[in-house]
Every structure is written in C-alpha cells, then in structure tokens.
PDB file of N, CA and C in Angstrom:
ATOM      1  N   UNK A   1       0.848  -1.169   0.000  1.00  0.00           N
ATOM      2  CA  UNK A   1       0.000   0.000   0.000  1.00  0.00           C
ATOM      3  C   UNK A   1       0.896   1.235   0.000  1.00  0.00           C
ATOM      4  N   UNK A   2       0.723   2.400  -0.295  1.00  0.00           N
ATOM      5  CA  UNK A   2       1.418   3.385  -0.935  1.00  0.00           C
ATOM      6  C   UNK A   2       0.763   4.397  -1.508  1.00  0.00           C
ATOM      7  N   UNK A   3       0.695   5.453  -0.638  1.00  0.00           N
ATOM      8  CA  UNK A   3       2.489   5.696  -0.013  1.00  0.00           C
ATOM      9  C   UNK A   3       2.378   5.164   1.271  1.00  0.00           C
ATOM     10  N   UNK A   4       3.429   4.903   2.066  1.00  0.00           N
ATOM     11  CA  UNK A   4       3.109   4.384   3.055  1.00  0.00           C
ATOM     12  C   UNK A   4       5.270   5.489   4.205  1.00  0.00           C
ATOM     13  N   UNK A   5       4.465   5.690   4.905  1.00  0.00           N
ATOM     14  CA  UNK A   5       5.597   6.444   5.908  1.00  0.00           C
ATOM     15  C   UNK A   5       6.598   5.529   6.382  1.00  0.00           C
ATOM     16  N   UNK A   6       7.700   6.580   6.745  1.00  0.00           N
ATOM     17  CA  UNK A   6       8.927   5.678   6.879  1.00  0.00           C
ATOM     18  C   UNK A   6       8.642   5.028   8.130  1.00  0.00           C
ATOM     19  N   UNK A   7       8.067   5.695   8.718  1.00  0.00           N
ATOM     20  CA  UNK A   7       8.064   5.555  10.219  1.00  0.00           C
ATOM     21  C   UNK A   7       6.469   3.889  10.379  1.00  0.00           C
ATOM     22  N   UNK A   8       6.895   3.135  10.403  1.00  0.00           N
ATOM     23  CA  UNK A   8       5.926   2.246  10.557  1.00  0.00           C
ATOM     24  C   UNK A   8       5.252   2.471  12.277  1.00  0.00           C
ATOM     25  N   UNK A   9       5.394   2.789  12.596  1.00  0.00           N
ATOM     26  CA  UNK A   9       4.155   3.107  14.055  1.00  0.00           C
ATOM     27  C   UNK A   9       3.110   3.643  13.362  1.00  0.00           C
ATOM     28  N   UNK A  10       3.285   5.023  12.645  1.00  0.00           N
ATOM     29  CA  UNK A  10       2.264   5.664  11.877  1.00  0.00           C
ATOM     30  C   UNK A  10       1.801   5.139  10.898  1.00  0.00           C
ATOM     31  N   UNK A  11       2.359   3.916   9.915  1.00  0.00           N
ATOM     32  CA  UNK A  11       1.537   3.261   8.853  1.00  0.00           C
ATOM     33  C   UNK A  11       0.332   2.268   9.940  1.00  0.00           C
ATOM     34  N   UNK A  12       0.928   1.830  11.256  1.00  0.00           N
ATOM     35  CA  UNK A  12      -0.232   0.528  11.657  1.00  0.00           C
ATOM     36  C   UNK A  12      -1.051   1.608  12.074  1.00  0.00           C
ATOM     37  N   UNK A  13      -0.740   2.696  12.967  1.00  0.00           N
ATOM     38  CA  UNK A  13      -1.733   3.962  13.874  1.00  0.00           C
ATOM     39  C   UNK A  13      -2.887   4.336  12.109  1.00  0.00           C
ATOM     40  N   UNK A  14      -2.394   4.242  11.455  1.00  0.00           N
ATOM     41  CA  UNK A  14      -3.402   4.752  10.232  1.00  0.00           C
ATOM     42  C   UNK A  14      -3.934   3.451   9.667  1.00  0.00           C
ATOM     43  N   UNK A  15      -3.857   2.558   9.580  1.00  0.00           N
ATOM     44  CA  UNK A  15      -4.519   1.290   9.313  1.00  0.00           C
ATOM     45  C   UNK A  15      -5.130   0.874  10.208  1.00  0.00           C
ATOM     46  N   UNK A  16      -5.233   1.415  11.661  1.00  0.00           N
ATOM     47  CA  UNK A  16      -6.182   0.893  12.802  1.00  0.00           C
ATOM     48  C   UNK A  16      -7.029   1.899  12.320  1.00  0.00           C
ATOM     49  N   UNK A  17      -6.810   3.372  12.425  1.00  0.00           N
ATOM     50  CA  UNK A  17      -7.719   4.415  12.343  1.00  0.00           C
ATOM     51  C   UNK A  17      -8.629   3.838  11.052  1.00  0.00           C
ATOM     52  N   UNK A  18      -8.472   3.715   9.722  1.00  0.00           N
ATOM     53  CA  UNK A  18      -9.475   3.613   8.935  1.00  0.00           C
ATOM     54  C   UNK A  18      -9.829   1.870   8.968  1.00  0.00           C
ATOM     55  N   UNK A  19      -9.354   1.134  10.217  1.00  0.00           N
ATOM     56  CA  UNK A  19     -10.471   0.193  10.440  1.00  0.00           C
ATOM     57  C   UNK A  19     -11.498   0.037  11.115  1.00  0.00           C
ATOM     58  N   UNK A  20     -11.538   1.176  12.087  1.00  0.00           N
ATOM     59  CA  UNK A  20     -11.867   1.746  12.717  1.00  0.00           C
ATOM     60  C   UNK A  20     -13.482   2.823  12.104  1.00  0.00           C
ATOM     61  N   UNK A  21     -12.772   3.231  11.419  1.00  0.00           N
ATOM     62  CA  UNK A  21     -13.558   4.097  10.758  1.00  0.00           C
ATOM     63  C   UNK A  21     -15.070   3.000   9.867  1.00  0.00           C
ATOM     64  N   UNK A  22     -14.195   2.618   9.110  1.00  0.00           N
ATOM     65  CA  UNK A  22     -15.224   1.479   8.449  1.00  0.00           C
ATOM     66  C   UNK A  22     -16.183   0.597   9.418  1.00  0.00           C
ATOM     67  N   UNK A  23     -16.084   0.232  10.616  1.00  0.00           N
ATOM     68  CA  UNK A  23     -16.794  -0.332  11.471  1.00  0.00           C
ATOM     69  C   UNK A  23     -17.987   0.790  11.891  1.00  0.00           C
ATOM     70  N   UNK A  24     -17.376   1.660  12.672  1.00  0.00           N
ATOM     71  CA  UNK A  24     -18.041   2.999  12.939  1.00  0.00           C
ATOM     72  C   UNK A  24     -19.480   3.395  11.914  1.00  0.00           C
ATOM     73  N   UNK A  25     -18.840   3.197  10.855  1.00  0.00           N
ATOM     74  CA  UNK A  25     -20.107   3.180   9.317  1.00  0.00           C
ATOM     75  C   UNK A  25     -20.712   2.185   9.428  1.00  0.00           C
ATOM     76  N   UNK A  26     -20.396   1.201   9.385  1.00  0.00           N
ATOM     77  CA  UNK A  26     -21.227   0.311   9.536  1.00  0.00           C
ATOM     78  C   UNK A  26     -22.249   0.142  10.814  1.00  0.00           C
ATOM     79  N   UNK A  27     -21.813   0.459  11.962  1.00  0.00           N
ATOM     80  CA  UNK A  27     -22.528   0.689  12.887  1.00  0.00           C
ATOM     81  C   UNK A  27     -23.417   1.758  12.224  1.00  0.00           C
ATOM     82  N   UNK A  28     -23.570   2.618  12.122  1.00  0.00           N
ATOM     83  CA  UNK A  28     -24.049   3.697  11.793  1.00  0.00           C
ATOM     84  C   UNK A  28     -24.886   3.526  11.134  1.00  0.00           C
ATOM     85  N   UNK A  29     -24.778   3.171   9.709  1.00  0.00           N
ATOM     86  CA  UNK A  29     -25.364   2.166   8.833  1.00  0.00           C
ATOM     87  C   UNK A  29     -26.509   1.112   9.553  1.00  0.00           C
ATOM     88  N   UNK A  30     -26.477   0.596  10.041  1.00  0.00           N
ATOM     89  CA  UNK A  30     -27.139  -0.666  11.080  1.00  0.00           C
ATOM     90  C   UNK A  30     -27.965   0.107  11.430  1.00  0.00           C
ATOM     91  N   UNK A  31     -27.836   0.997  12.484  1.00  0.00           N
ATOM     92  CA  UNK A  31     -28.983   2.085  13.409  1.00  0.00           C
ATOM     93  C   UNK A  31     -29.753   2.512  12.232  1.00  0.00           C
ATOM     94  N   UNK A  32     -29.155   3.379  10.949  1.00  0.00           N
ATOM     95  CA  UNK A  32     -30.428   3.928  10.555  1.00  0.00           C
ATOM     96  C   UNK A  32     -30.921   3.028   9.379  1.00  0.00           C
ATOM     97  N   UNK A  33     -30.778   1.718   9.667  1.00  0.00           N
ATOM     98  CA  UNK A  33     -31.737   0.684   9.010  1.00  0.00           C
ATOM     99  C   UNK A  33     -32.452   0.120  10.205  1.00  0.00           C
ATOM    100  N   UNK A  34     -32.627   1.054  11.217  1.00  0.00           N
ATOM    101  CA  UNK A  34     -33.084   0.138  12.669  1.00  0.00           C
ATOM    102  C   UNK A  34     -32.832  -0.738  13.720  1.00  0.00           C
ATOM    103  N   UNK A  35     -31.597  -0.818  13.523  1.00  0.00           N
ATOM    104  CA  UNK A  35     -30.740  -1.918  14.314  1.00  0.00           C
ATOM    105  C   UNK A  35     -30.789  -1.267  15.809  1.00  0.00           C
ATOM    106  N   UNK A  36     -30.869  -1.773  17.099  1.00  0.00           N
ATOM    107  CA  UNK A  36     -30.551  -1.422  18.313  1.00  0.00           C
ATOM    108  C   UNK A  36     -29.457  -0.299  18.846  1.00  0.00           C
ATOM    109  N   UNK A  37     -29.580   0.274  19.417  1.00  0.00           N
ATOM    110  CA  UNK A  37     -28.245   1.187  19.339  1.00  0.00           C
ATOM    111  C   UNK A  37     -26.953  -0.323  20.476  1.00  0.00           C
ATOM    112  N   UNK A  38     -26.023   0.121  20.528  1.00  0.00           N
ATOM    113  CA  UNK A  38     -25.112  -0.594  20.719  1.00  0.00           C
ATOM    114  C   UNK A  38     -24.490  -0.520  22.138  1.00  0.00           C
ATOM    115  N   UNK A  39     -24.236  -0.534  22.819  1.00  0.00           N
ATOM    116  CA  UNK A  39     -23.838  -0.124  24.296  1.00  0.00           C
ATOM    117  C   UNK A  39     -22.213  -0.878  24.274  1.00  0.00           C
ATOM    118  N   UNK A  40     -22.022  -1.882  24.171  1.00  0.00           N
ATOM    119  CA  UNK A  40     -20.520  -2.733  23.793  1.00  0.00           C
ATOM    120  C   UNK A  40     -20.750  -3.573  23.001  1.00  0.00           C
ATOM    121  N   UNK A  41     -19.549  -3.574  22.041  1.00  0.00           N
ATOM    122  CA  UNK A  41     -19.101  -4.504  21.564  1.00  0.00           C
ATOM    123  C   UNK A  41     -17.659  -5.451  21.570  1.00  0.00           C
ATOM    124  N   UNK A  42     -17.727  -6.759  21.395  1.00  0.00           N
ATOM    125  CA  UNK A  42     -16.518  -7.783  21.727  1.00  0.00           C
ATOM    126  C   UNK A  42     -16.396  -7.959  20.361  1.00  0.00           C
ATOM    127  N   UNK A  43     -14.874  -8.479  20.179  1.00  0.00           N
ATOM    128  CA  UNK A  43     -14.118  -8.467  18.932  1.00  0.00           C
ATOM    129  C   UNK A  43     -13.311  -9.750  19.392  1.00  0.00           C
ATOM    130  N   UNK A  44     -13.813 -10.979  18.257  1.00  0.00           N
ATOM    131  CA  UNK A  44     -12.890 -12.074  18.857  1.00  0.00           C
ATOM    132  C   UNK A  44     -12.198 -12.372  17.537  1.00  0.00           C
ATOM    133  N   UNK A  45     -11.348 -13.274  17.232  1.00  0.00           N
ATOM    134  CA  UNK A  45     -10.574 -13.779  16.492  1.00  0.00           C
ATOM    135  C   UNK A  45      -9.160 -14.360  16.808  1.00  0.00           C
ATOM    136  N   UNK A  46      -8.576 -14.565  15.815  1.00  0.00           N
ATOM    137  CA  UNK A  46      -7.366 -15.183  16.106  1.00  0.00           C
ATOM    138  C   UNK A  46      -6.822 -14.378  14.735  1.00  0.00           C
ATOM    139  N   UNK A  47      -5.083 -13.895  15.524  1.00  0.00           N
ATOM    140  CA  UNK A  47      -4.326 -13.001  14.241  1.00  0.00           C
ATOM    141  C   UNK A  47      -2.634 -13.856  14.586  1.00  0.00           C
ATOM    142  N   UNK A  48      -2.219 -14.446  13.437  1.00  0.00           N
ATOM    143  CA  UNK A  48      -0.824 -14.437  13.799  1.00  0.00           C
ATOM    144  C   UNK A  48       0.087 -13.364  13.963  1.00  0.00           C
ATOM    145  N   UNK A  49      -0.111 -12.113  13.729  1.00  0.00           N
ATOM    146  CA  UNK A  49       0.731 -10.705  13.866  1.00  0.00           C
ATOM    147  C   UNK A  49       0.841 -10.509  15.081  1.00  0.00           C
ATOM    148  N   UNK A  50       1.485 -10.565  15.439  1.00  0.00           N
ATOM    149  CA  UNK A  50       2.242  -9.901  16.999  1.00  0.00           C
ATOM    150  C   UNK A  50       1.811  -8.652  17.183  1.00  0.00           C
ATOM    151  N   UNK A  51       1.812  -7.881  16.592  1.00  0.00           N
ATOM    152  CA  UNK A  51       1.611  -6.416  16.891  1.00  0.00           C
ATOM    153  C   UNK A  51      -0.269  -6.091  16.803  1.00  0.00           C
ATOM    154  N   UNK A  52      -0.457  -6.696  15.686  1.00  0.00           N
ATOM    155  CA  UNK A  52      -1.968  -6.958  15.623  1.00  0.00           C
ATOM    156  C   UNK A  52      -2.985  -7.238  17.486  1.00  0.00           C
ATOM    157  N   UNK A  53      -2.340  -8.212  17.332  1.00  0.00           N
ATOM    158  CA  UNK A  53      -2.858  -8.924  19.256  1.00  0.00           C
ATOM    159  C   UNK A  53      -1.995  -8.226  19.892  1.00  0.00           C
TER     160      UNK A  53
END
C-alpha cells in the first residue's frame, strides 16, 4: 500500500484508524436501518501478527 511512511508506528496507527472508521459506518449504517443502538461490543478472532494482538 502506498504511499506508506517511513516511520511504521504511523503506517499501523493509520490502518487501525481507517479500520476503525469502516466499522463505525457500519454501525451507523445498522442504526439507521433500525438496528438497536449498541452499548458494547466484543471483537474475537485469532491473528498471527504480533503487533496486531
């Protein structure tokens, strides 16, 4: 992906942010098709990336 900064802290800090973002829409999305509003949500999976987990 590219461009991508020298500094890799700021390439993952900007790849959380717009995953972040896309969820957020989708939530959003959900409510004004009527969905419940949300109070918490859990996030499970399994990631081999170290930095990921």
């Amino acid at each position: 992906m590219e461009p991508r900064p020298n500094n890799t802290a700021k390439f993952l800090h900007g790849m959380l942010e717009g995953i972040a973002r896309i969820e957020n829409r989708g939530y959003y999305l959900l409510k004004q098709l009527g969905a419940d509003n949300l109070s918490l949500v859990y996030t499970t999976g399994r990631s081999v990336n170290d930095t990921w987990r």
